[in-house]
Protein backbone atom coordinates (compact mmCIF):
# COMPACT_ATOMS: atom_id res chain seq x y z
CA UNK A 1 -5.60 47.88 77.83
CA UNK A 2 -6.77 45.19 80.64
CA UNK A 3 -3.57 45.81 82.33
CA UNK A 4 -4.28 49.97 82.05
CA UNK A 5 -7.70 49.17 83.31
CA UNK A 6 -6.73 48.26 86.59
CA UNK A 7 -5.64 52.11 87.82
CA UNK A 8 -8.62 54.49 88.13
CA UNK A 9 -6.65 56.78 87.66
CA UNK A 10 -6.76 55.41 83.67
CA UNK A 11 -9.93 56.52 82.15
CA UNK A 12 -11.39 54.58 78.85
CA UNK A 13 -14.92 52.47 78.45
CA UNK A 14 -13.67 49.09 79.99
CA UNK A 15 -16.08 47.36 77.26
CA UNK A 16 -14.04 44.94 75.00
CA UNK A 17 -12.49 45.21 72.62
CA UNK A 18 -11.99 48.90 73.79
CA UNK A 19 -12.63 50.35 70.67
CA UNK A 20 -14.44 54.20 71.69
CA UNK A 21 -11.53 56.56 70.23
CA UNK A 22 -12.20 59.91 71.57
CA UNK A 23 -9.06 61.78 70.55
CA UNK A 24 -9.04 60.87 67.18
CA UNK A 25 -12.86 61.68 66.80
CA UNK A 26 -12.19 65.00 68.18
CA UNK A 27 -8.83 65.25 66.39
CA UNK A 28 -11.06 65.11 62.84
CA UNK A 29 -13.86 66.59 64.19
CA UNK A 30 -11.67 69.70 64.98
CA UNK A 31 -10.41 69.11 60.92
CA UNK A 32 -14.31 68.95 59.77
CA UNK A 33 -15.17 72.31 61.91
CA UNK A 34 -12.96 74.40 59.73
CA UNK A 35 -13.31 72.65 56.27
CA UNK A 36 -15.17 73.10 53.88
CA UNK A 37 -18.06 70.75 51.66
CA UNK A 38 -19.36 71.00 48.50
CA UNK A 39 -23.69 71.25 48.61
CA UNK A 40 -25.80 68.66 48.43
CA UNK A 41 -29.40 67.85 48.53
CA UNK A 42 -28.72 66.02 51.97
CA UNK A 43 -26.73 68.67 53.58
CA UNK A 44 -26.59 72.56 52.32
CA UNK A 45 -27.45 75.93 53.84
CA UNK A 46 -31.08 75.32 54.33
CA UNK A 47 -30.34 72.06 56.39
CA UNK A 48 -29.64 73.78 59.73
CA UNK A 49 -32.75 75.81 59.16
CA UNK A 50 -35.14 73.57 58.68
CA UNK A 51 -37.00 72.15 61.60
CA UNK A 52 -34.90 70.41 64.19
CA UNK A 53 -32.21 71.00 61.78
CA UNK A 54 -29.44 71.71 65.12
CA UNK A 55 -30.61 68.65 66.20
CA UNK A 56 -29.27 66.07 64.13
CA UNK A 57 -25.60 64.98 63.62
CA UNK A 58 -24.49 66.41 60.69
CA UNK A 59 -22.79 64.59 57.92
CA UNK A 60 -19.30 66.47 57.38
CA UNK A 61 -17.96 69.48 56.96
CA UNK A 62 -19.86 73.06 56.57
CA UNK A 63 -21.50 73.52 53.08
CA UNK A 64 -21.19 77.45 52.81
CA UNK A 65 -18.72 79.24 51.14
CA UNK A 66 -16.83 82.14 51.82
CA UNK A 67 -14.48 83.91 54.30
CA UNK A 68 -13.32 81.45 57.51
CA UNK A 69 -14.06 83.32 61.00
CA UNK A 70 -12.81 80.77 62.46
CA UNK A 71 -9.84 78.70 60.74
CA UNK A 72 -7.74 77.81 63.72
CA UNK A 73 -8.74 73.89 64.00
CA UNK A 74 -6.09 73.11 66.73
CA UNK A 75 -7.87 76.12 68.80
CA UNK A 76 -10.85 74.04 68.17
CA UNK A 77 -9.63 70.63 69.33
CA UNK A 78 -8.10 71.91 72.98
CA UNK A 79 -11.60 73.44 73.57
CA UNK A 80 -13.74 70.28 72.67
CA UNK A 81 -10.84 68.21 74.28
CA UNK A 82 -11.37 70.37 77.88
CA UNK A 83 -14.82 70.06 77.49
CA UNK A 84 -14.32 66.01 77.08
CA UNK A 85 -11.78 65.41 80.13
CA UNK A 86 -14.09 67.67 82.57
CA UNK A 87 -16.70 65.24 82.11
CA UNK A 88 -13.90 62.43 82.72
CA UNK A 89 -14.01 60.57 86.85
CA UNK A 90 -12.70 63.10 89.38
CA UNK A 91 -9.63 61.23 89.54
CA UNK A 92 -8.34 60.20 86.02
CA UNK A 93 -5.08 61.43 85.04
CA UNK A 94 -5.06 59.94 81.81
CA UNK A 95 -7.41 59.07 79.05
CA UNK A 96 -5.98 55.86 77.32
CA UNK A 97 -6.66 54.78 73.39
CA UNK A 98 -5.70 52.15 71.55
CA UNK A 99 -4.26 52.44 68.13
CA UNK A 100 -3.02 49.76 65.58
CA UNK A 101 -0.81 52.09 63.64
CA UNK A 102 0.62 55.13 66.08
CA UNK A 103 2.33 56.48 63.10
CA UNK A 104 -1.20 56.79 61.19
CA UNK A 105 -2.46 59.42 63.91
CA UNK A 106 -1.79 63.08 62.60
CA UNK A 107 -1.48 64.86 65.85
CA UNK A 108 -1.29 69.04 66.22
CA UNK A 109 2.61 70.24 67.09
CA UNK A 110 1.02 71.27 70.82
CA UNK A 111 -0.16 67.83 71.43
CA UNK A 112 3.08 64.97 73.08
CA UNK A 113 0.89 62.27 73.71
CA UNK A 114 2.13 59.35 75.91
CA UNK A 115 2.91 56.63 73.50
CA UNK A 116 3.15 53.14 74.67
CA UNK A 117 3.94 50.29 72.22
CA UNK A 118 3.33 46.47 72.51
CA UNK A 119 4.59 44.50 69.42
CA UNK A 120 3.77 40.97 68.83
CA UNK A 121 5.95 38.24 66.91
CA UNK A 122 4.06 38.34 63.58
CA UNK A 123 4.43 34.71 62.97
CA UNK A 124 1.99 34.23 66.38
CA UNK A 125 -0.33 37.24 64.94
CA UNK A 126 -0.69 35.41 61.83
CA UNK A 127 -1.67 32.34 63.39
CA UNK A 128 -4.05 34.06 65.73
CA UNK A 129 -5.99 35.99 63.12
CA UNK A 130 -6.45 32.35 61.09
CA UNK A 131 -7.53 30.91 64.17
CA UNK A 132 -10.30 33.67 65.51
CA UNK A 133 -11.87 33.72 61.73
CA UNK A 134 -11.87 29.97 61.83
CA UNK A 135 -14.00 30.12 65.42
CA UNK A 136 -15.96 33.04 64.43
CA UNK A 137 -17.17 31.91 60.95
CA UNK A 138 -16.45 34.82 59.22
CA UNK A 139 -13.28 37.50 57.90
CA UNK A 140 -12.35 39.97 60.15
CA UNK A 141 -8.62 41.61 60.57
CA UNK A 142 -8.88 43.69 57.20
CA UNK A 143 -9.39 40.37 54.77
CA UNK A 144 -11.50 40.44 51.98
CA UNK A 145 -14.15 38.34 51.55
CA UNK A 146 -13.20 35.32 49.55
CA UNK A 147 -9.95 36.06 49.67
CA UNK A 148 -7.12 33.00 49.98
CA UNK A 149 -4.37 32.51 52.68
CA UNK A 150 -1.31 33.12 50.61
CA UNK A 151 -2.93 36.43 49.10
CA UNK A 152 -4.20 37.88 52.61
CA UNK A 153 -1.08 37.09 53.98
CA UNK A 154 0.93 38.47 51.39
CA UNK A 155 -0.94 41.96 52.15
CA UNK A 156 -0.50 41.43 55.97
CA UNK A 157 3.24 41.15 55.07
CA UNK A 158 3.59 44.88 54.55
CA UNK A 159 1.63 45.41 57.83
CA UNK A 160 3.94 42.81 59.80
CA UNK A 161 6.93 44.95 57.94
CA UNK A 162 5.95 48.53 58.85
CA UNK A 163 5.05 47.55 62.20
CA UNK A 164 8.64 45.45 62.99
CA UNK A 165 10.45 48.46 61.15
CA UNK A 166 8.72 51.31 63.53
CA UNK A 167 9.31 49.05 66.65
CA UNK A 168 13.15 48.93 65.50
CA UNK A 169 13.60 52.23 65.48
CA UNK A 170 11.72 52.35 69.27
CA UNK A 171 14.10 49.99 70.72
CA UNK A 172 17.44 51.13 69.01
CA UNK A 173 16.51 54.73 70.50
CA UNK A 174 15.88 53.51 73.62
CA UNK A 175 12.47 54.58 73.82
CA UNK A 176 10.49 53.89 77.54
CA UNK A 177 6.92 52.48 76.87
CA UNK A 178 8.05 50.15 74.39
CA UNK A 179 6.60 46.34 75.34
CA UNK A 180 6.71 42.71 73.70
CA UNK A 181 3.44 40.79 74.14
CA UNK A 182 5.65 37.96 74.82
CA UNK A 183 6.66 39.30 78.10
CA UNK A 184 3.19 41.23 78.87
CA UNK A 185 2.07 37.64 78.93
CA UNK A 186 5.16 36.05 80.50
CA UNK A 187 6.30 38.88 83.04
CA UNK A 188 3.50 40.57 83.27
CA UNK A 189 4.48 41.94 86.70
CA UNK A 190 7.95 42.92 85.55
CA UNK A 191 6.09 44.73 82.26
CA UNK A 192 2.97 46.56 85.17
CA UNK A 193 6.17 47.87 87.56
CA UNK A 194 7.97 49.54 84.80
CA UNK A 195 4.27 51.55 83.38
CA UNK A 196 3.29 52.07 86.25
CA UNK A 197 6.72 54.16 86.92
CA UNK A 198 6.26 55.45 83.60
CA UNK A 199 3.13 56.51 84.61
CA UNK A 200 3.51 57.43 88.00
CA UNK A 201 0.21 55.21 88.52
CA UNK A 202 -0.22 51.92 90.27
CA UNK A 203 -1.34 49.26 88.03
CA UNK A 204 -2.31 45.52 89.60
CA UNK A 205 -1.90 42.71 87.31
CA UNK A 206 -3.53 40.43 89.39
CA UNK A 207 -7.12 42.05 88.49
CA UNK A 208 -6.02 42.08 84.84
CA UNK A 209 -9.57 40.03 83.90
CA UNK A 210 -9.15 37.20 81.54
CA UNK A 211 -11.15 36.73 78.17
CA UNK A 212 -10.80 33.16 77.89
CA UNK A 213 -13.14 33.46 74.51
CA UNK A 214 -10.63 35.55 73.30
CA UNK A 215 -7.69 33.29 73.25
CA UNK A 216 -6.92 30.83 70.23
CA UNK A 217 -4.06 28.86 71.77
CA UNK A 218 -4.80 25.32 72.98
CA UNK A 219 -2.97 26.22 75.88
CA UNK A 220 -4.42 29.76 76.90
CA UNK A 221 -2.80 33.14 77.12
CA UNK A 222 0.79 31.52 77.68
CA UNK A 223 0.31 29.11 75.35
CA UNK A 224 0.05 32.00 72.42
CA UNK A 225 3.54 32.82 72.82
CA UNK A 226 5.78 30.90 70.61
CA UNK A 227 3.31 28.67 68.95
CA UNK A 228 4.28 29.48 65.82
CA UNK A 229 7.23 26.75 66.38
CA UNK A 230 4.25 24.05 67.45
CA UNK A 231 1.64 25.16 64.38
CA UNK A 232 3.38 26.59 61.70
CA UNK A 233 4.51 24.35 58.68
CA UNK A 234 8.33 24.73 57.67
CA UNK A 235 7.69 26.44 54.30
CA UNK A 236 5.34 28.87 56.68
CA UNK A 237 8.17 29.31 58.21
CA UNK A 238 10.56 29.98 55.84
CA UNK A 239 7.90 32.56 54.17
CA UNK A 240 8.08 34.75 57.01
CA UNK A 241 12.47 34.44 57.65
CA UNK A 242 12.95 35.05 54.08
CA UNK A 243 10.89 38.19 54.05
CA UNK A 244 11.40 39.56 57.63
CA UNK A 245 14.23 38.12 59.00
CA UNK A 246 16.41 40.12 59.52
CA UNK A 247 13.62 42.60 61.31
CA UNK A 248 12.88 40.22 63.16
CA UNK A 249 16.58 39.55 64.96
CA UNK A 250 16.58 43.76 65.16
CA UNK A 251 13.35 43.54 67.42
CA UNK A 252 14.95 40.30 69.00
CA UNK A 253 13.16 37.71 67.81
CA UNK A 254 14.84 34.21 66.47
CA UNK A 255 14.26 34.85 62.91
């Protein structure tokens, strides 16, 4: 996303951790307009009539029964998403979102968003997330609270699995927009001249801004690649080759 942020022409809230997701709000809002709710106390008929009852957000989807006047939701989402980009900087071109599982977003059949993927050696991941909890005093990353290592990682495994299984079917289709974080970090002008042909956008990876309270490694952004061969403990390790090595040599990683 820093790297995305340097083209204008790129439009997103530049506020770390870049987490405002407009298209899928207005992908389920455009769901919500056209479903249906049962009644409540909290939200029925009678809410939008009392006073300053169009005023307030409501809580889901309409509470009335009946016929559907309007049941088209896709029709729905194109209108609210023209109505979104018109209020978008005169020059943007794109709108840019991050996503932690692409295949969880159910898009409409008119919709060919531009995907671009950045997969990270799970071994470093793993060692990251450990490390940012650790600083930050408390569970974050989807772990539960008093939950042990070898259980949360156990659950991450299926994560680290789906993710190095959709990235292996990327690469062995040849798929453009596909990146490793290794060489983001390592080639990062190699990685910004091949998106910004993709893109047809020029992207400057010298004003790429660095979040030096962001980074775990001892030895900063570089220093994140590979360290799972300086931190990790062998039967770490041999955890993660037993149960994804052979995923990891498709998506070219030393397994």
């Amino acid at each position: 996303m820093e790297l995305l942020g340097t083209s204008s022409a790129i439009a997103f809230d530049r506020t770390y951790p870049f987490e405002q997701f407009w298209y899928r709000y207005l992908l389920a809002t455009s769901r919500t307009i056209v479903g249906r709710t049962e009644a409540s106390e909290e939200w029925n008929n009678a809410s939008l009539l009392r006073d300053r009852g169009t005023e307030a957000a409501i809580p889901g989807a309409p509470p009335w029964a009946g016929g559907d006047l309007a049941p088209d939701a896709e029709r729905f989402f194109h209108s609210l998403w023209a109505a979104f980009t018109e209020q978008l900087p005169g020059d943007t071109r794109y709108y840019a979102e991050k996503s932690p599982n692409a295949k969880a977003v159910a898009h409409f059949p008119s919709l060919s968003p531009v995907q671009i993927t950045v997969l990270r050696d799970p071994r470093d991941q793993w060692l990251s997330i450990l490390a940012f909890d650790k600083r930050r005093g408390n569970y974050g990353f989807g772990r539960f609270e008093g939950e042990d290592v070898p259980a949360y990682r156990q659950r991450m495994l299926g994560l680290f699995r789906d993710r190095l299984e959709y990235s292996a079917t990327l690469l062995e289709a040849n798929e453009r927009g596909f990146y490793r974080y290794e060489d983001l970090m390592l080639e990062t002008a190699r990685v910004a001249d091949d998106l910004s042909d993709l893109l047809d956008v020029e992207l400057d990876p010298k004003r790429i801004t660095q979040r030096r309270e962001h980074i775990t490694a001892k030895r900063g952004a570089k220093g994140s690649v590979g360290r799972w061969r300086r931190e990790m403990s062998r039967d770490e390790r041999q955890f993660f080759a037993d149960h994804l090595g052979p995923l990891l040599e498709r998506t070219g990683y030393e397994p």
